[in-house]
PDB file of N, CA and C in Angstrom:
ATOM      1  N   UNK A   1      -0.238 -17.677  16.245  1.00  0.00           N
ATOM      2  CA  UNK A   1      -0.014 -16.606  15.280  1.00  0.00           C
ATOM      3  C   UNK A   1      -0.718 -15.351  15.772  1.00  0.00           C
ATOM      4  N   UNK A   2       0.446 -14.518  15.846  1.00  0.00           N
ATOM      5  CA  UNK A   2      -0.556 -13.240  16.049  1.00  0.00           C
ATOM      6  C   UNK A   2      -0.813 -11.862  15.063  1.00  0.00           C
ATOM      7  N   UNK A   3      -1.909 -11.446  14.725  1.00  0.00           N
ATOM      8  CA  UNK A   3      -2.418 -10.789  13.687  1.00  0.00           C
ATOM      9  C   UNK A   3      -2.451  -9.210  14.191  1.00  0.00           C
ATOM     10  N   UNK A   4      -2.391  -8.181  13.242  1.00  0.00           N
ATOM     11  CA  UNK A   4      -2.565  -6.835  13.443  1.00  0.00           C
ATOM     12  C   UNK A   4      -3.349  -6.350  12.306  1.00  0.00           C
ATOM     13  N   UNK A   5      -4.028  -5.706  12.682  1.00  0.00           N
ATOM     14  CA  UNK A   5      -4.754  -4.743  11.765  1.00  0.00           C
ATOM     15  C   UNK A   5      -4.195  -3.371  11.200  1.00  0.00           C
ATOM     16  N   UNK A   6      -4.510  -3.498   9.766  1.00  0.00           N
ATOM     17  CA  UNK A   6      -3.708  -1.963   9.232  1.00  0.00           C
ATOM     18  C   UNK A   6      -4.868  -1.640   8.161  1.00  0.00           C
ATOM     19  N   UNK A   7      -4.717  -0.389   8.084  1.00  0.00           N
ATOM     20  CA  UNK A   7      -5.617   0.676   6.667  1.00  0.00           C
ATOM     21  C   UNK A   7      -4.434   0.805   5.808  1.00  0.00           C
ATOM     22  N   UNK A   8      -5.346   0.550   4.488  1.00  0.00           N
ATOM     23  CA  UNK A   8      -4.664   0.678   3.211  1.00  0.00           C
ATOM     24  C   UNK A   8      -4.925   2.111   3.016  1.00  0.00           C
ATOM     25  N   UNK A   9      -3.634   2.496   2.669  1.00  0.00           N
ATOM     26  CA  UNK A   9      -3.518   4.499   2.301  1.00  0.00           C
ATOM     27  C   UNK A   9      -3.907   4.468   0.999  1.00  0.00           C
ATOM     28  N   UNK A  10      -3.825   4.002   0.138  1.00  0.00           N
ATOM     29  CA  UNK A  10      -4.649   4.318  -1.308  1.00  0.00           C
ATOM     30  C   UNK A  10      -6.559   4.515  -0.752  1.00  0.00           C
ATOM     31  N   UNK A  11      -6.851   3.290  -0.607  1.00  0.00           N
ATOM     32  CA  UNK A  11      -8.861   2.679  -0.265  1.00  0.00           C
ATOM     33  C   UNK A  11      -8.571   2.587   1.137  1.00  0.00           C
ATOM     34  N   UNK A  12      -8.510   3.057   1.631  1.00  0.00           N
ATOM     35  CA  UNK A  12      -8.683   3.269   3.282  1.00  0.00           C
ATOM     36  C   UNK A  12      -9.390   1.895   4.006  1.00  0.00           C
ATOM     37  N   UNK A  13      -9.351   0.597   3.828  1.00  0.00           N
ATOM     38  CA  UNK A  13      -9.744  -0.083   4.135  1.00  0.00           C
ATOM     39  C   UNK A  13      -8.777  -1.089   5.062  1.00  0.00           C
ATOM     40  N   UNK A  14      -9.869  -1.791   6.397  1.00  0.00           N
ATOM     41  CA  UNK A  14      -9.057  -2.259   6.953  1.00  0.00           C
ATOM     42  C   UNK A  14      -8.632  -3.513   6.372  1.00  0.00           C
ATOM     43  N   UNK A  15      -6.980  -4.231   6.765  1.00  0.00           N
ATOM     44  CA  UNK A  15      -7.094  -5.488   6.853  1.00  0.00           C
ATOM     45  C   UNK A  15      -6.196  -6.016   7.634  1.00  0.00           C
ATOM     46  N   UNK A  16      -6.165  -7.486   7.738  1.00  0.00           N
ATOM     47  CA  UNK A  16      -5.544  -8.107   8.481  1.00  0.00           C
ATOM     48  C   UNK A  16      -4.140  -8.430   8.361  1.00  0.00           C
ATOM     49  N   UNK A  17      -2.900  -8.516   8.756  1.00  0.00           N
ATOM     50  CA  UNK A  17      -1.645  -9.183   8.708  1.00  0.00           C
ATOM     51  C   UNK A  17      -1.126  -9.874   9.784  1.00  0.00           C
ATOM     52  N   UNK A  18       0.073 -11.256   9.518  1.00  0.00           N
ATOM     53  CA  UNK A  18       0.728 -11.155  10.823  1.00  0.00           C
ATOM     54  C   UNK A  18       1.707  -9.959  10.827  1.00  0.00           C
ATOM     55  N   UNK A  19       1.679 -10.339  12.356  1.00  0.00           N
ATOM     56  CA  UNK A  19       2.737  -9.446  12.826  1.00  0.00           C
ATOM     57  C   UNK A  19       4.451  -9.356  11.936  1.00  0.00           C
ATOM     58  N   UNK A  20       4.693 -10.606  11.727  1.00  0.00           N
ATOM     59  CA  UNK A  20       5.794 -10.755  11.080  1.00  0.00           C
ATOM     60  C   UNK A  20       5.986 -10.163  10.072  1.00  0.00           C
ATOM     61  N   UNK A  21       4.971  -9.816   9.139  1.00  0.00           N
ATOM     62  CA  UNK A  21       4.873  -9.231   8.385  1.00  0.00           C
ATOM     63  C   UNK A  21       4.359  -8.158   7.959  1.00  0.00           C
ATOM     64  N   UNK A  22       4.378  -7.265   9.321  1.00  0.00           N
ATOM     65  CA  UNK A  22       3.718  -6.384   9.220  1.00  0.00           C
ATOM     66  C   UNK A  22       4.346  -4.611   8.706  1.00  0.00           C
ATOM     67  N   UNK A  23       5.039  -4.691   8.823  1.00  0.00           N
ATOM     68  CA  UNK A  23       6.136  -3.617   8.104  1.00  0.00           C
ATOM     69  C   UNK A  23       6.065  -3.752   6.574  1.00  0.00           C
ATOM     70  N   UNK A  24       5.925  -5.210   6.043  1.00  0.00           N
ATOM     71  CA  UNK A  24       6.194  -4.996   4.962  1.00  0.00           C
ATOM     72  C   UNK A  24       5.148  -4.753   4.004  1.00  0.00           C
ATOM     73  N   UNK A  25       3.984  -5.157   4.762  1.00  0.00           N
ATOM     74  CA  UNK A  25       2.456  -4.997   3.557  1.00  0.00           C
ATOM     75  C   UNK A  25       1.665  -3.671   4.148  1.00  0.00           C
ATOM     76  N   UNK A  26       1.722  -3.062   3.065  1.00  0.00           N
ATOM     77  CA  UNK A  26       1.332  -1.493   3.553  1.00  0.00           C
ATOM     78  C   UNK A  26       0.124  -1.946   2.594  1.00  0.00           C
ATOM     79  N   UNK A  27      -0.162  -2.615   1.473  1.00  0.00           N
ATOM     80  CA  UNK A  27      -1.658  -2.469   0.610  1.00  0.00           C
ATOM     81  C   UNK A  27      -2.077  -3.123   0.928  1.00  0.00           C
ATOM     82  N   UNK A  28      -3.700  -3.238   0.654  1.00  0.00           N
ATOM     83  CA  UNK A  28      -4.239  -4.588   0.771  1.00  0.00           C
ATOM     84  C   UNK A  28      -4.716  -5.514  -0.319  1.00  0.00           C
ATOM     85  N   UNK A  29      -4.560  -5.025  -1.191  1.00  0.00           N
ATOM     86  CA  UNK A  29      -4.628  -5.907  -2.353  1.00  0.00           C
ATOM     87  C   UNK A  29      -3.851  -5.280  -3.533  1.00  0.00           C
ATOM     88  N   UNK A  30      -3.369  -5.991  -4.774  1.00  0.00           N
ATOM     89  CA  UNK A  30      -2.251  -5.619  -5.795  1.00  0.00           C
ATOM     90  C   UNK A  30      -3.028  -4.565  -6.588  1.00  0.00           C
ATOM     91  N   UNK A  31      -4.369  -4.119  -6.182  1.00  0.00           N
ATOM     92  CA  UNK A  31      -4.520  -3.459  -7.233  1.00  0.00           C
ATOM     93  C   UNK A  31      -4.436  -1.852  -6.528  1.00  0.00           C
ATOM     94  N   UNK A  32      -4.347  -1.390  -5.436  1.00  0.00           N
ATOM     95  CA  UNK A  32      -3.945  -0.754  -4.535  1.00  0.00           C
ATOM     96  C   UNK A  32      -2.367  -0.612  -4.668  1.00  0.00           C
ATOM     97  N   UNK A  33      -1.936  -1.578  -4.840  1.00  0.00           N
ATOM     98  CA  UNK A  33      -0.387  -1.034  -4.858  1.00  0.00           C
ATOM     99  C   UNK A  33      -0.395  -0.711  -6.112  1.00  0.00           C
ATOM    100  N   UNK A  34      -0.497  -1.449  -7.200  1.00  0.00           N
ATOM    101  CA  UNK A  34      -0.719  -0.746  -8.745  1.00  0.00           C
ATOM    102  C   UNK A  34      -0.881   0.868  -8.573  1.00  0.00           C
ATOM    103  N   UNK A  35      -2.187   1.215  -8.046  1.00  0.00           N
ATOM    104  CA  UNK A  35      -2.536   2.858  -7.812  1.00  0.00           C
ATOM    105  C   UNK A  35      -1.469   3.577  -7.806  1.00  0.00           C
ATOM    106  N   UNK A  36      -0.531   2.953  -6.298  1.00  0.00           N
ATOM    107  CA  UNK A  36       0.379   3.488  -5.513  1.00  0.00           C
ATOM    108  C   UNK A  36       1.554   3.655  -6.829  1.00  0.00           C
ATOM    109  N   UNK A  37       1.925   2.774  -7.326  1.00  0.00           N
ATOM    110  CA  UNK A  37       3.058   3.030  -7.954  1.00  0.00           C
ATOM    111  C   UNK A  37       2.687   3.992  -8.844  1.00  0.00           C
ATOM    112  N   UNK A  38       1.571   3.499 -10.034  1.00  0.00           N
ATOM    113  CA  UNK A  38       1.087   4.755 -10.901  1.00  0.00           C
ATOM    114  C   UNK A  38       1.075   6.205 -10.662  1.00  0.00           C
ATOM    115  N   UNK A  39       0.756   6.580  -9.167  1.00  0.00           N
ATOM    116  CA  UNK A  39       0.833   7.834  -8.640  1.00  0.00           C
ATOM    117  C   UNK A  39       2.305   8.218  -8.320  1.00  0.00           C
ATOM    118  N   UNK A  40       3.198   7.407  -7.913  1.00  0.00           N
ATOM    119  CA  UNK A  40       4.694   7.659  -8.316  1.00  0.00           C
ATOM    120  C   UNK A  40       5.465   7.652  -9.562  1.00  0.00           C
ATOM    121  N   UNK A  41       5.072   7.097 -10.415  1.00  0.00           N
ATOM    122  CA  UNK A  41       5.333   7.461 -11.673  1.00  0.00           C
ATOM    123  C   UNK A  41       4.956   8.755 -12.255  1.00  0.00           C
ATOM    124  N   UNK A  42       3.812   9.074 -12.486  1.00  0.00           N
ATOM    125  CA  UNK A  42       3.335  10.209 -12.267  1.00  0.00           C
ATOM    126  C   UNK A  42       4.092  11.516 -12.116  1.00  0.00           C
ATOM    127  N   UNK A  43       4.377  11.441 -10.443  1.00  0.00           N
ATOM    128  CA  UNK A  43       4.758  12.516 -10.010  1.00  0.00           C
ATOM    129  C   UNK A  43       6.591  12.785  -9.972  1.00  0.00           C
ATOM    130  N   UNK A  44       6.891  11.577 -11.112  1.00  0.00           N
ATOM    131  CA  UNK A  44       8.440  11.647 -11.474  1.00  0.00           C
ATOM    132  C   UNK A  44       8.337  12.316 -12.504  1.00  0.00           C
ATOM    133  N   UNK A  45       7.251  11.799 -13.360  1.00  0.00           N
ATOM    134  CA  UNK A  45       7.704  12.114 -14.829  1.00  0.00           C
ATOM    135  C   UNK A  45       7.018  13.900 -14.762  1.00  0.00           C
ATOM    136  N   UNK A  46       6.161  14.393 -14.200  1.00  0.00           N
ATOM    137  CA  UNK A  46       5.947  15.355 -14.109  1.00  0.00           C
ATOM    138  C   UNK A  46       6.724  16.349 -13.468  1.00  0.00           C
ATOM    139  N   UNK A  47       7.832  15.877 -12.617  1.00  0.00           N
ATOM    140  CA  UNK A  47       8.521  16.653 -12.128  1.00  0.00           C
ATOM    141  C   UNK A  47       9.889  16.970 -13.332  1.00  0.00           C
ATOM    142  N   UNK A  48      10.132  15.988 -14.137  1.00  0.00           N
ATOM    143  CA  UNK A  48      11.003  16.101 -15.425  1.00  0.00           C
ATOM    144  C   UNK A  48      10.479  16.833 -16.609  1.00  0.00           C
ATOM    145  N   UNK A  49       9.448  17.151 -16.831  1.00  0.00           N
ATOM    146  CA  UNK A  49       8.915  18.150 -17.797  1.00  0.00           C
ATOM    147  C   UNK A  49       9.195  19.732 -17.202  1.00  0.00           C
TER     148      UNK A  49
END
């Protein structure tokens, strides 16, 4: 198995993935992606006002 390292863009922290899966996990934990979406919600509903 081979592993790559990536930074989470919300907490800038490193972590580990395989490779196989490496495109698809951009967070490193659900509460990081939570952030992520909240900040897209956000900047929908603010763009509709």
């Amino acid at each position: 198995m081979n592993y790559k390292r990536k930074f989470c863009p919300i907490c800038r922290n490193e972590f580990v993935v395989l490779n196989d899966v490496e495109e698809k996990a951009v967070y490193c934990t659900l509460k990081c992606l939570s952030e992520s979406q909240n900040k897209m919600n956000y900047g929908l509903s603010s763009s509709l006002v």
